[in-house]
N, C-alpha and C. Protein backbone atom coordinates (compact mmCIF):
# COMPACT_ATOMS: atom_id res chain seq x y z
N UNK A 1 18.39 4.91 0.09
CA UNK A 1 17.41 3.86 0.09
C UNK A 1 16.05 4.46 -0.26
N UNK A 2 15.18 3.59 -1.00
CA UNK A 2 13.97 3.78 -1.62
C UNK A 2 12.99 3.18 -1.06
N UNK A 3 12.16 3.35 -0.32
CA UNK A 3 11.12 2.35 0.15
C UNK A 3 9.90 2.74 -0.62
N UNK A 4 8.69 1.55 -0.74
CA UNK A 4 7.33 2.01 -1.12
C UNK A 4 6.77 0.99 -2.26
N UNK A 5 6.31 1.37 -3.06
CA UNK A 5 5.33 0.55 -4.00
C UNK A 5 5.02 0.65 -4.90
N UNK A 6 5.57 0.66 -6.28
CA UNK A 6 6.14 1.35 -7.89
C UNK A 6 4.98 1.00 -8.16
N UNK A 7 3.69 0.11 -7.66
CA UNK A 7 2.50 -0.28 -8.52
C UNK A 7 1.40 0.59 -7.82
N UNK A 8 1.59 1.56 -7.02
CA UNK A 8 0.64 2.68 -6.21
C UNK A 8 0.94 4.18 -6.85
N UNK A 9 0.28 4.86 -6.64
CA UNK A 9 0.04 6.42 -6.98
C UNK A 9 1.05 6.56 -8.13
N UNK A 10 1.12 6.07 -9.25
CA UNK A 10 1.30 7.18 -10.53
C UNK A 10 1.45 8.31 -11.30
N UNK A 11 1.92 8.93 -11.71
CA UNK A 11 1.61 10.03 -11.64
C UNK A 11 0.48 10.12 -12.70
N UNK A 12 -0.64 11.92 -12.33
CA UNK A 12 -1.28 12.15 -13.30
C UNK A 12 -1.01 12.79 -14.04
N UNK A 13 -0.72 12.78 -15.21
CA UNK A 13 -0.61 12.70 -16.80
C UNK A 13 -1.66 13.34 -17.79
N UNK A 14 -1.87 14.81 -17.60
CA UNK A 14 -2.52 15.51 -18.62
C UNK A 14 -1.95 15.49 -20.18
N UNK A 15 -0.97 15.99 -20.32
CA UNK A 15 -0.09 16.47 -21.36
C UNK A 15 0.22 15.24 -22.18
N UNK A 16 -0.31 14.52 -23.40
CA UNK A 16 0.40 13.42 -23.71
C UNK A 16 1.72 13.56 -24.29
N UNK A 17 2.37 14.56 -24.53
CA UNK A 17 3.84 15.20 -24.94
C UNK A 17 4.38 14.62 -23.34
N UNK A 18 3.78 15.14 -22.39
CA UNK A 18 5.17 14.38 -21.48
C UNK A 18 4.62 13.07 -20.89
N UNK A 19 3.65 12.38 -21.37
CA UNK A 19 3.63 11.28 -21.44
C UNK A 19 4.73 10.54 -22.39
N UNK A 20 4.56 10.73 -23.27
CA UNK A 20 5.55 10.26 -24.86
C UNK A 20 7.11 10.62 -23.83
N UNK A 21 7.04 11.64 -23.08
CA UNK A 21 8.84 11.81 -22.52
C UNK A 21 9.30 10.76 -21.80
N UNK A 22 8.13 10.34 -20.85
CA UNK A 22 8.41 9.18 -19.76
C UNK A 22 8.03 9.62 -18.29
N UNK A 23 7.29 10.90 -18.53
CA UNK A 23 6.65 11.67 -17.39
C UNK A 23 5.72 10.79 -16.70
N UNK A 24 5.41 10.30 -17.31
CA UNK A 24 4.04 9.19 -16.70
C UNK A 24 4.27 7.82 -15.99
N UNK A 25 5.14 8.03 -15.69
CA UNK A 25 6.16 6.89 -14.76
C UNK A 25 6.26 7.50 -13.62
N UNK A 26 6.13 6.96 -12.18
CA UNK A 26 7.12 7.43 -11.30
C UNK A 26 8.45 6.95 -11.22
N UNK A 27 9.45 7.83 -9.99
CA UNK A 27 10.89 7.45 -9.86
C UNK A 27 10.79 5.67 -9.74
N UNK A 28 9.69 4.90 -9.10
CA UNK A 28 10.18 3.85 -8.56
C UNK A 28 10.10 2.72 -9.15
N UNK A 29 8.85 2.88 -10.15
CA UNK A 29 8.69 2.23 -11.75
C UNK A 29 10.39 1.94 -12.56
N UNK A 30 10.69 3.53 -12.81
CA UNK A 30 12.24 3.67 -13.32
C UNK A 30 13.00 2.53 -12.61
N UNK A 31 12.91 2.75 -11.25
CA UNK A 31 14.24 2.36 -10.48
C UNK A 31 13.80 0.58 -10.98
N UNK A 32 12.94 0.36 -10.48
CA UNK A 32 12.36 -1.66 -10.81
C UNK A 32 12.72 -1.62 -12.22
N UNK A 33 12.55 -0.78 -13.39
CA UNK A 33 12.87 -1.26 -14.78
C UNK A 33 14.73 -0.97 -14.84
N UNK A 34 14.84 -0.80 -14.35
CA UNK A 34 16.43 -0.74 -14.25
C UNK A 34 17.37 -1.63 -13.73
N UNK A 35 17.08 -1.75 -12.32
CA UNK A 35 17.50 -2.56 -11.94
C UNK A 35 16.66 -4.15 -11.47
N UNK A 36 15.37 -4.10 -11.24
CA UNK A 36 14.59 -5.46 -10.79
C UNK A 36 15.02 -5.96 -9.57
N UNK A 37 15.32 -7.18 -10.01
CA UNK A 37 15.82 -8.04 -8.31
C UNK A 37 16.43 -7.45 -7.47
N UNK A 38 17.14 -6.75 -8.04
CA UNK A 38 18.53 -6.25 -7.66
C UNK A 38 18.34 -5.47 -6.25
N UNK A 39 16.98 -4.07 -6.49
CA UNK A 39 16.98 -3.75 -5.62
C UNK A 39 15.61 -3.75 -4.82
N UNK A 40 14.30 -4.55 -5.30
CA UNK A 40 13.23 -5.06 -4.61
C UNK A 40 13.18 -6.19 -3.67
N UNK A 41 12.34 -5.95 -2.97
CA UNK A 41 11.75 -7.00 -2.14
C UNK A 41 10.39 -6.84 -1.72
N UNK A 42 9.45 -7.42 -1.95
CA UNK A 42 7.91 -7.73 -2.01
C UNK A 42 7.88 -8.00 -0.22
N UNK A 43 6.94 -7.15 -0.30
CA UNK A 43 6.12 -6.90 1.14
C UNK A 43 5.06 -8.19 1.36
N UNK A 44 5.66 -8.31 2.53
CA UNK A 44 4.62 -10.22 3.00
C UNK A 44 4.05 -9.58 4.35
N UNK A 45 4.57 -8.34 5.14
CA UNK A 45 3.62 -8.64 6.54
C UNK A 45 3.28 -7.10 6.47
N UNK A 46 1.63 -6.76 6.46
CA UNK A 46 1.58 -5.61 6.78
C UNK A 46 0.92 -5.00 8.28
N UNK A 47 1.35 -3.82 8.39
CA UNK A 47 1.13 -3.33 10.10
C UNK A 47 0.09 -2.46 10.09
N UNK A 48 -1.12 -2.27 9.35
CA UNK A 48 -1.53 -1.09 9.23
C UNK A 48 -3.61 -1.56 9.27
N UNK A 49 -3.97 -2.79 8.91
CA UNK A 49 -4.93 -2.81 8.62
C UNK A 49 -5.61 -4.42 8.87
N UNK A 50 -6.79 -4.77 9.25
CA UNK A 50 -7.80 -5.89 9.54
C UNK A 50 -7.27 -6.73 8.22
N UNK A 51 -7.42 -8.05 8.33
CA UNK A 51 -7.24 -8.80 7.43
C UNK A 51 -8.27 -9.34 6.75
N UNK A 52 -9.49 -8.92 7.10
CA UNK A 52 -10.43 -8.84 6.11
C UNK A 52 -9.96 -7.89 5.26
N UNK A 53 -9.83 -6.81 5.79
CA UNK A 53 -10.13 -5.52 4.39
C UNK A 53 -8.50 -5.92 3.50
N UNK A 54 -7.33 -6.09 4.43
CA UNK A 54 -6.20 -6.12 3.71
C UNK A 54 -6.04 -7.88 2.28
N UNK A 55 -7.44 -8.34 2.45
CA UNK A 55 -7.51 -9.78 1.67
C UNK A 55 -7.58 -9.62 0.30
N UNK A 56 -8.19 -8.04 -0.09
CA UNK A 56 -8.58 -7.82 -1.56
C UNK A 56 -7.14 -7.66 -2.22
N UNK A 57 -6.08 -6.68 -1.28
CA UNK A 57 -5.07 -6.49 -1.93
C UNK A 57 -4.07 -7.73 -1.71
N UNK A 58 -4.09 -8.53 -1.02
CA UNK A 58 -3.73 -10.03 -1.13
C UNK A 58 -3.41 -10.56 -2.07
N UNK A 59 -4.65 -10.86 -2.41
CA UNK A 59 -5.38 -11.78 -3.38
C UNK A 59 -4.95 -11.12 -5.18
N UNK A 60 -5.30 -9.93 -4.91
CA UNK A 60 -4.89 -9.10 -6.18
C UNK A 60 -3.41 -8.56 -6.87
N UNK A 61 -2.87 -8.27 -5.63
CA UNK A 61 -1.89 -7.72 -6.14
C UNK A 61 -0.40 -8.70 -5.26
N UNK A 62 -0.24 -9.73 -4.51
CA UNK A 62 0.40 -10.35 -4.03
C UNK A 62 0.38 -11.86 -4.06
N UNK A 63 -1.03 -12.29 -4.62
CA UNK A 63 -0.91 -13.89 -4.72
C UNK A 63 -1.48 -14.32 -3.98
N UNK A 64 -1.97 -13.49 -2.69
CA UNK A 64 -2.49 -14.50 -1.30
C UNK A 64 -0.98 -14.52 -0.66
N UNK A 65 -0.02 -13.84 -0.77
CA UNK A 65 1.51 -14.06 0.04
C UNK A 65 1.13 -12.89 1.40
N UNK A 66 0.27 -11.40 1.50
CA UNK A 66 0.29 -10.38 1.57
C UNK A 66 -0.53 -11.03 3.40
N UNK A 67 0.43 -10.96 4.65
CA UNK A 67 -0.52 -11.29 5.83
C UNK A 67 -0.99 -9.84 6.76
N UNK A 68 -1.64 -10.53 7.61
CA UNK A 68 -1.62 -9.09 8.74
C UNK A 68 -1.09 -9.47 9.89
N UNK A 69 -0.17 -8.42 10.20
CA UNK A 69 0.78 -8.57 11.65
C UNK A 69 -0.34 -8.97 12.90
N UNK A 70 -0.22 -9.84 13.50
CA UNK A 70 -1.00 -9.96 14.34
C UNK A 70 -1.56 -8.54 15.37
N UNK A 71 -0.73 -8.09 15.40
CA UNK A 71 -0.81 -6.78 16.24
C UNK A 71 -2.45 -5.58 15.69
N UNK A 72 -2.77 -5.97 14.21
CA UNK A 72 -3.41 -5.19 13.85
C UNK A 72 -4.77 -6.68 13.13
N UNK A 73 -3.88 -7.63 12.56
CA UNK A 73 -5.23 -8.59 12.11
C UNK A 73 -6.51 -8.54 12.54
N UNK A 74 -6.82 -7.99 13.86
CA UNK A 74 -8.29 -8.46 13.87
C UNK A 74 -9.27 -7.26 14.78
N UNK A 75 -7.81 -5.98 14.75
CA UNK A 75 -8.18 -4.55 15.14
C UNK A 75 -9.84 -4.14 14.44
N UNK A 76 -10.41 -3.39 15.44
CA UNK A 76 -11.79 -2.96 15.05
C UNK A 76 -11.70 -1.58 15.32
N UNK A 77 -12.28 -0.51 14.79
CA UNK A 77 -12.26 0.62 15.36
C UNK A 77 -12.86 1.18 16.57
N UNK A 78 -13.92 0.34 16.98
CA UNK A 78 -13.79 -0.04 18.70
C UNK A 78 -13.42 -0.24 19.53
N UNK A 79 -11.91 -0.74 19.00
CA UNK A 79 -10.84 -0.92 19.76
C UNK A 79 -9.99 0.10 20.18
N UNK A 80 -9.95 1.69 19.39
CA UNK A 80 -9.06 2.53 18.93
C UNK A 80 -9.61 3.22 20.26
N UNK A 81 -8.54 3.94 20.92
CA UNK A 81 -9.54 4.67 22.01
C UNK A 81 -9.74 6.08 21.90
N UNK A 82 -9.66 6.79 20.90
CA UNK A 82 -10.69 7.74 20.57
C UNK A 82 -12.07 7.23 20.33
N UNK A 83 -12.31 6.22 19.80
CA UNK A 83 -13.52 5.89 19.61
C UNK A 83 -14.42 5.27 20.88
N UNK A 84 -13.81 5.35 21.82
CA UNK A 84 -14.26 4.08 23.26
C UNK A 84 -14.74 5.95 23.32
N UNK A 85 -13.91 6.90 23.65
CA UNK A 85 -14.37 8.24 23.77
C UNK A 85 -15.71 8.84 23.57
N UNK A 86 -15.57 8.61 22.48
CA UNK A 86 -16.73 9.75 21.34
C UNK A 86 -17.96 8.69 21.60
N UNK A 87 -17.59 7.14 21.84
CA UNK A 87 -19.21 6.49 21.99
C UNK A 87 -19.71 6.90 23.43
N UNK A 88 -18.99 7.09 24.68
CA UNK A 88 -19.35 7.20 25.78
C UNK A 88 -19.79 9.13 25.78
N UNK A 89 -19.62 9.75 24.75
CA UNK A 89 -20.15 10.82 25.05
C UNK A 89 -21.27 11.22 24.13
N UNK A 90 -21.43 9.86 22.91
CA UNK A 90 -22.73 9.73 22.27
C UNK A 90 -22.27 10.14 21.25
N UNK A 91 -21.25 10.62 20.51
CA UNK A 91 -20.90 10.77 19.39
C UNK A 91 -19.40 10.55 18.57
């Protein structure tokens, strides 16, 4: 199994000789032009980030389909408790 996101990190591509090879693709690009439906499924809930900041990639790269797990939607880094830490000792 393959997990991840064929439209993120690319590879970089000095050499246009192995560009012209197909170097300039990653594996997961390959795998979606090969097979498609077959073996994707588009990410609708993510766990990682505020739904403000996660709205650009929404909107851009998902349609507005792209939500935030409640667990993290409306997380502040004030919330994180290293940070409750470092403010109570002034830095």
């Amino acid at each position: 199994m393959l997990a991840g996101d064929h439209c993120q990190l690319s590879p970089t591509i000095v050499s246009t000789q192995a560009a012209r090879e197909g170097f300039d693709r990653n594996l997961l690009e390959r795998v979606v032009d090969m097979y498609a439906a077959k073996v994707t499924r588009r990410l609708t809930v993510q766990y990682r980030m505020h739904e403000q900041i996660m709205q650009f990639s929404s909107e851009t790269f998902y349609g507005g389909e792209l939500r935030a797990d409640t667990t993290v939607a409306r997380h502040v880094l004030a919330d994180l408790p290293r940070s409750a830490a470092c403010q109570t000792r002034g830095g």
